[in-house]
PDB file of N, CA and C in Angstrom:
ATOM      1  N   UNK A   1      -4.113 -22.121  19.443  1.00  0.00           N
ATOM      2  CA  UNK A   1      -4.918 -23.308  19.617  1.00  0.00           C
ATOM      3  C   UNK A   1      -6.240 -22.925  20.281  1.00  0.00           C
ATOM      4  N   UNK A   2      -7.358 -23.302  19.444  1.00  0.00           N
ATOM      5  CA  UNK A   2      -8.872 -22.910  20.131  1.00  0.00           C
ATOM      6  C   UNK A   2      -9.192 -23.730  21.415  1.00  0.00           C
ATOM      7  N   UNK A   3     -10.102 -23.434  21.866  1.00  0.00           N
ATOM      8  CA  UNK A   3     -10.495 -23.913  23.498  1.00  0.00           C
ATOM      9  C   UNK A   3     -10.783 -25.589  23.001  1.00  0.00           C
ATOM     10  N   UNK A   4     -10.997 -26.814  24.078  1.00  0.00           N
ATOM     11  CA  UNK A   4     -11.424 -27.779  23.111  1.00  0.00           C
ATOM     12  C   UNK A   4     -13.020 -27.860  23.982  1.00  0.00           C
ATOM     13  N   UNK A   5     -13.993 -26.405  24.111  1.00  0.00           N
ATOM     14  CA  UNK A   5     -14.774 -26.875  24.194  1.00  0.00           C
ATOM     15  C   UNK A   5     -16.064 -25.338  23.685  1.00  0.00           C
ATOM     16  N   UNK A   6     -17.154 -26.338  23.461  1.00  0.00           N
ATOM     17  CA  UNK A   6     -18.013 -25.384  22.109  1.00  0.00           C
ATOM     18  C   UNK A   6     -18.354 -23.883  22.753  1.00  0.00           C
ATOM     19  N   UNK A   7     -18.328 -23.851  23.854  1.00  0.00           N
ATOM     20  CA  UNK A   7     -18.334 -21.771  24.143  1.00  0.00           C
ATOM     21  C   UNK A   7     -17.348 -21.737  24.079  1.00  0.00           C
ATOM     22  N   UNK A   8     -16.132 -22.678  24.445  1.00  0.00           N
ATOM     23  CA  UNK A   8     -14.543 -22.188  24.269  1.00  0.00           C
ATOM     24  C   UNK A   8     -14.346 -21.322  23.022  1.00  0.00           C
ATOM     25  N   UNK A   9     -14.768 -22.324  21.905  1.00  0.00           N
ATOM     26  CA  UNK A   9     -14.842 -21.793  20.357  1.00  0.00           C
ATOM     27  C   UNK A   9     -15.356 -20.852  19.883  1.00  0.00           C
ATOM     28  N   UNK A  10     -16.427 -20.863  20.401  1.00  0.00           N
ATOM     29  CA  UNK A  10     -17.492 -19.464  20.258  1.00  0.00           C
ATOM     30  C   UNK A  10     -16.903 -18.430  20.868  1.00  0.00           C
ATOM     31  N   UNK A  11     -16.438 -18.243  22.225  1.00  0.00           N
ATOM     32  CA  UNK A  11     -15.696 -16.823  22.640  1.00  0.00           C
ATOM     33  C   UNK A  11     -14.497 -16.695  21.769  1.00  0.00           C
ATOM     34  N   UNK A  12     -13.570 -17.535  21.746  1.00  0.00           N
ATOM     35  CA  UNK A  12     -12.294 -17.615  20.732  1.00  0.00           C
ATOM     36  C   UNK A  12     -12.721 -17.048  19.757  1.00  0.00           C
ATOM     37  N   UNK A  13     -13.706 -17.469  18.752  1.00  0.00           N
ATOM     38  CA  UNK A  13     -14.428 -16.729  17.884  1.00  0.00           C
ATOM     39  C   UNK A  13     -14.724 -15.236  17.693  1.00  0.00           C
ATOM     40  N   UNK A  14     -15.514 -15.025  18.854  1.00  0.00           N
ATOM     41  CA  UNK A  14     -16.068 -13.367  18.646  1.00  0.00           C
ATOM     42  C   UNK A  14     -14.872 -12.621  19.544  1.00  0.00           C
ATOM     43  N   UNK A  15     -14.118 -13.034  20.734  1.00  0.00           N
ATOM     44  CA  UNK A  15     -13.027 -12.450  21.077  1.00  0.00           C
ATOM     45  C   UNK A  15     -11.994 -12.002  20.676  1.00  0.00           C
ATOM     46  N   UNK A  16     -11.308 -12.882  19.853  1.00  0.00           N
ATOM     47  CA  UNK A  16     -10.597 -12.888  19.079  1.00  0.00           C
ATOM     48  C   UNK A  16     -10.184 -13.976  17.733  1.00  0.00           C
ATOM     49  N   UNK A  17     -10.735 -12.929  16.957  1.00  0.00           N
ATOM     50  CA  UNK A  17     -10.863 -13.352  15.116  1.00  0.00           C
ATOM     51  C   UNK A  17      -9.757 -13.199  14.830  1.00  0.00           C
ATOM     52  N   UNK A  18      -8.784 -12.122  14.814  1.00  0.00           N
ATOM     53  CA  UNK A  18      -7.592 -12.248  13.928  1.00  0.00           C
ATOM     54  C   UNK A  18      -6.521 -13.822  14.748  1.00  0.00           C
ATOM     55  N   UNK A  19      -6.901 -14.044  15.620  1.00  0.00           N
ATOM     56  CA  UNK A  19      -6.103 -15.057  16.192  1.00  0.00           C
ATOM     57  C   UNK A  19      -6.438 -16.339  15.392  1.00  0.00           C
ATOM     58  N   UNK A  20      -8.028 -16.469  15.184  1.00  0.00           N
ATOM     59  CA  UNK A  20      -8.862 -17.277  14.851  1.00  0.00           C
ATOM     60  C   UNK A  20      -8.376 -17.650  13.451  1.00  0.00           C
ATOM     61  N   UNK A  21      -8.552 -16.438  13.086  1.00  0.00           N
ATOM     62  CA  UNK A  21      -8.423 -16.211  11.555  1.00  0.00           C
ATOM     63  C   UNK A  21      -7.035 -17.244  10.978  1.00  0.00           C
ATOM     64  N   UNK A  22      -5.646 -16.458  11.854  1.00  0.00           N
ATOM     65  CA  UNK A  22      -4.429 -17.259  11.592  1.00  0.00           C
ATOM     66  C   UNK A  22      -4.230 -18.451  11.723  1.00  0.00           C
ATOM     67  N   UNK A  23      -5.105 -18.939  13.024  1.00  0.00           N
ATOM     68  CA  UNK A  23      -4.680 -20.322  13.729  1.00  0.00           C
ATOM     69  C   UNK A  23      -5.534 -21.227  11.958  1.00  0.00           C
ATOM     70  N   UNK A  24      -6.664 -20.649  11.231  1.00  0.00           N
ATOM     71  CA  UNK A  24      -7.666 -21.652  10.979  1.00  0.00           C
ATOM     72  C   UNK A  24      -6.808 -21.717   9.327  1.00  0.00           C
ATOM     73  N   UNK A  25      -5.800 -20.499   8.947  1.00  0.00           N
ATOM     74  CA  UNK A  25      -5.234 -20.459   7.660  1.00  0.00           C
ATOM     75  C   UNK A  25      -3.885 -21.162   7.668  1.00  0.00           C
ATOM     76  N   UNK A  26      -3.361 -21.596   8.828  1.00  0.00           N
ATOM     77  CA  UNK A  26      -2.338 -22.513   9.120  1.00  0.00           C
ATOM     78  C   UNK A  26      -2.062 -23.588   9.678  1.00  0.00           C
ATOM     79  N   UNK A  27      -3.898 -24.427   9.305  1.00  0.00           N
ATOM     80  CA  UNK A  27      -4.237 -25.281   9.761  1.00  0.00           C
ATOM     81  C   UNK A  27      -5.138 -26.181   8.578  1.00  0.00           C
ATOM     82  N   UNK A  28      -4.676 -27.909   8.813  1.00  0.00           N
ATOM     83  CA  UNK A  28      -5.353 -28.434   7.949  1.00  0.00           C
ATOM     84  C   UNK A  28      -6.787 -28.662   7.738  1.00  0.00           C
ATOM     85  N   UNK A  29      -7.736 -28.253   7.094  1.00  0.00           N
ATOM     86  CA  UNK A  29      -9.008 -28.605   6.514  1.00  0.00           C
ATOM     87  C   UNK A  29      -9.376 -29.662   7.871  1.00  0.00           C
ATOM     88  N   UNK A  30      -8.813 -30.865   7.663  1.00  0.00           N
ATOM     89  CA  UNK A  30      -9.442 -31.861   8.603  1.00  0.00           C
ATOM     90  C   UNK A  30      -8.908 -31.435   9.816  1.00  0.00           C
ATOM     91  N   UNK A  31      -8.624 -31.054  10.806  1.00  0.00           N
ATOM     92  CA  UNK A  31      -8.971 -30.199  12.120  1.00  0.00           C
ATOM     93  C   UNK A  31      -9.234 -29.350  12.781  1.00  0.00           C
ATOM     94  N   UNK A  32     -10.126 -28.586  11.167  1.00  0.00           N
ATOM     95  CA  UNK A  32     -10.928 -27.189  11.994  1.00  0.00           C
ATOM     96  C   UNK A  32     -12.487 -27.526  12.336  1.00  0.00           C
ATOM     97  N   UNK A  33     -12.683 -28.938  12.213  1.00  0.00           N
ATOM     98  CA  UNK A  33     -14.148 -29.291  12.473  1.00  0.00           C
ATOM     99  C   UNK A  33     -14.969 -28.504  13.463  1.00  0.00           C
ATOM    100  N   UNK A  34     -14.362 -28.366  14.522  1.00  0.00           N
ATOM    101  CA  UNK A  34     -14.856 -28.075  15.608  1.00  0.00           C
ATOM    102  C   UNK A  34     -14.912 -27.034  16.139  1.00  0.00           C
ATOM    103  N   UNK A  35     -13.937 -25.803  15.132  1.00  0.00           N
ATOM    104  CA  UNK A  35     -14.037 -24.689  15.131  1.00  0.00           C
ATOM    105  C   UNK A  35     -14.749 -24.501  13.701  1.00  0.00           C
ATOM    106  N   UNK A  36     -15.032 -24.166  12.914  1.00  0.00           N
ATOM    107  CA  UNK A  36     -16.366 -24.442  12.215  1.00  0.00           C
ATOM    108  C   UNK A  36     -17.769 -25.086  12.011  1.00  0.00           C
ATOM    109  N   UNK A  37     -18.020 -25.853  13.424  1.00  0.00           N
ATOM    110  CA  UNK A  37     -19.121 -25.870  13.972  1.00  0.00           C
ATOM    111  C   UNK A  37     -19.356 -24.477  14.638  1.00  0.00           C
ATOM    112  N   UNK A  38     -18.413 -24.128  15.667  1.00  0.00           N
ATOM    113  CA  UNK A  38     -18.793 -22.986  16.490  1.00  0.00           C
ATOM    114  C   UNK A  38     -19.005 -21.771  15.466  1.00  0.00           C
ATOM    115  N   UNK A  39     -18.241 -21.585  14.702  1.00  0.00           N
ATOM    116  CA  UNK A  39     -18.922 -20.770  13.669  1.00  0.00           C
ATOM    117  C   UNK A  39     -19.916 -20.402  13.053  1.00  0.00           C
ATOM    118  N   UNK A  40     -20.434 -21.741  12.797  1.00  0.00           N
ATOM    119  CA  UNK A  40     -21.810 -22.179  11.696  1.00  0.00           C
ATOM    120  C   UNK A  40     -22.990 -21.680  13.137  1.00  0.00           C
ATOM    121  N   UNK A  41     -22.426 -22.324  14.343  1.00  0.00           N
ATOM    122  CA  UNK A  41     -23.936 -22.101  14.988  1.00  0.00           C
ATOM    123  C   UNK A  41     -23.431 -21.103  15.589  1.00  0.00           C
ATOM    124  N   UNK A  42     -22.894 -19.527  15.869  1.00  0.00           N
ATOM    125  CA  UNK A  42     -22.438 -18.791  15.904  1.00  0.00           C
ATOM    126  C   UNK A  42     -23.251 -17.851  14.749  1.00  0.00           C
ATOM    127  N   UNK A  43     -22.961 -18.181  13.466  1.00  0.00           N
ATOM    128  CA  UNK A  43     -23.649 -17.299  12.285  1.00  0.00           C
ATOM    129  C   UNK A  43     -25.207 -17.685  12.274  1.00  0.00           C
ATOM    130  N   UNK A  44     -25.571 -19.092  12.855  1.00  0.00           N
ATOM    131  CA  UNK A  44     -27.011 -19.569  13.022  1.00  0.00           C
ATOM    132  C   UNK A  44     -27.648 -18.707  14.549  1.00  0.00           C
ATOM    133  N   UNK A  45     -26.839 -18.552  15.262  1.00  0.00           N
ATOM    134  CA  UNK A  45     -27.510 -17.236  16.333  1.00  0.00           C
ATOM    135  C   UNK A  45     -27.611 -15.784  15.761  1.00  0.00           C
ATOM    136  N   UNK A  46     -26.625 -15.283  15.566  1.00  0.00           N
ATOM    137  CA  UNK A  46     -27.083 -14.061  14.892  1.00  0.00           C
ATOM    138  C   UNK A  46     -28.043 -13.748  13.536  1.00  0.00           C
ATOM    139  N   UNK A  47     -28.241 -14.524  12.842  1.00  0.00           N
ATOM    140  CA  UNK A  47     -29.512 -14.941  11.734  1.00  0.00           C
ATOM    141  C   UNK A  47     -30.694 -14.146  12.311  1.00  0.00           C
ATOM    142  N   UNK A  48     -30.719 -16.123  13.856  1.00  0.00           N
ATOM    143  CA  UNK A  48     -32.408 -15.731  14.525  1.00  0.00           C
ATOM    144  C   UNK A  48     -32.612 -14.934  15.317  1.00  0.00           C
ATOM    145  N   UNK A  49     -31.237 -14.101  15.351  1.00  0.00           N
ATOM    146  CA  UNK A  49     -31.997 -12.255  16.360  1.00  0.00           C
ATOM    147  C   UNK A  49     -31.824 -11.657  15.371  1.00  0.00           C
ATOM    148  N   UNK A  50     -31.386 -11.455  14.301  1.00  0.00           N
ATOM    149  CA  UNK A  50     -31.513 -10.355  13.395  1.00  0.00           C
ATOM    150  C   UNK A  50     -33.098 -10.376  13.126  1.00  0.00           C
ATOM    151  N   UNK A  51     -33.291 -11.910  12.488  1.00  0.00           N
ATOM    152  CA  UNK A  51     -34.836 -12.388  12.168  1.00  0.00           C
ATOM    153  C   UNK A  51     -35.688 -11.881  13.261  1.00  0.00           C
ATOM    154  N   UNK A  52     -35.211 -11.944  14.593  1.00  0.00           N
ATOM    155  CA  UNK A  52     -36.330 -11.857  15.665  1.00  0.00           C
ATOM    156  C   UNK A  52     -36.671 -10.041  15.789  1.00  0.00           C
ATOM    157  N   UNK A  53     -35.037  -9.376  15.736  1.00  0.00           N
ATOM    158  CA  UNK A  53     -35.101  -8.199  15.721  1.00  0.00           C
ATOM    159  C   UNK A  53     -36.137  -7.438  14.392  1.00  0.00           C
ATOM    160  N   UNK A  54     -36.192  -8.251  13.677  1.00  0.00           N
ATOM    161  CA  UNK A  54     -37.149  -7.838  12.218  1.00  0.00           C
ATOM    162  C   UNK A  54     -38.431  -7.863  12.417  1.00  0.00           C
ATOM    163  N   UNK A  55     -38.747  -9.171  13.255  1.00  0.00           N
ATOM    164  CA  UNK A  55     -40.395  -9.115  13.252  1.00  0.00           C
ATOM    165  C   UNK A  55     -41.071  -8.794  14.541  1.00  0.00           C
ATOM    166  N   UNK A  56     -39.957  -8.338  15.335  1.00  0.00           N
ATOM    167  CA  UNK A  56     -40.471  -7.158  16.813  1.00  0.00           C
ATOM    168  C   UNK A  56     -40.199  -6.187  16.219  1.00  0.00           C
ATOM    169  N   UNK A  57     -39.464  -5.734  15.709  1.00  0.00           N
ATOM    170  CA  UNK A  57     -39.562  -4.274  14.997  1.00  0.00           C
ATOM    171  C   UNK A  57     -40.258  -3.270  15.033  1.00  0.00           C
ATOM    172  N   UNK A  58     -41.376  -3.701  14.966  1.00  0.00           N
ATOM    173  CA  UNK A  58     -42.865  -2.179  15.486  1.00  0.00           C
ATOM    174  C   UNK A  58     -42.741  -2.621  16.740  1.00  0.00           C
ATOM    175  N   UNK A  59     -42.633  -3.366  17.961  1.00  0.00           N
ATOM    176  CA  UNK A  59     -42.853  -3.514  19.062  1.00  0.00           C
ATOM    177  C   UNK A  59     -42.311  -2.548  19.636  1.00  0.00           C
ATOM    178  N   UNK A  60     -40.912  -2.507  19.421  1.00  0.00           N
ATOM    179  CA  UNK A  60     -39.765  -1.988  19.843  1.00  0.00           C
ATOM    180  C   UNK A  60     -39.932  -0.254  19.837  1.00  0.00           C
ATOM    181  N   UNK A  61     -40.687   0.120  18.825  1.00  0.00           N
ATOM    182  CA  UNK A  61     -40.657   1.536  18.313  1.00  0.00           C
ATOM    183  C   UNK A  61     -41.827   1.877  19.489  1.00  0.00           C
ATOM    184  N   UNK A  62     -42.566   0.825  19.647  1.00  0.00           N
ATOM    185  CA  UNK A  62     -43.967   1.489  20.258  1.00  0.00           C
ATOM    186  C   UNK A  62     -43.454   1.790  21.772  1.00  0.00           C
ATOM    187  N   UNK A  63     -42.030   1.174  22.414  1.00  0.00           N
ATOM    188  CA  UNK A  63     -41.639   1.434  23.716  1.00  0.00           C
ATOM    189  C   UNK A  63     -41.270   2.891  23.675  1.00  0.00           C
ATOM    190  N   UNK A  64     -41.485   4.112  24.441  1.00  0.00           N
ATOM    191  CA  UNK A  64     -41.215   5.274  24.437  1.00  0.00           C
ATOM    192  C   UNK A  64     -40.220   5.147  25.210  1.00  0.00           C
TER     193      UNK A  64
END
């Protein structure tokens, strides 16, 4: 059973996935809402640092 609150979900998430994984494949569609929010904005953070990591990119190189 995931945390019932949204970093709850998010650590549950990146802490532990195979738990995640089972709890969300033995579970009905209509009550993973809230663990597929934490997901969605979970995959929506890592996006805008990949993105951010892309367009600092020469910044980064120029630090010796």
């Amino acid at each position: 059973m995931p945390p019932d609150t949204l970093t709850g979900r998010i650590s549950f998430l990146v802490m532990q996935p195979v738990d995640a994984l089972r709890y969300a494949h033995g579970t009905p569609a209509a009550e993973l809402g809230g663990l597929k929010t934490a997901a969605v904005l979970l995959l929506l953070v890592n996006f805008a640092f990949a993105m951010s990591l892309y367009y600092h990119g020469e910044a980064l190189t120029a630090v010796p």
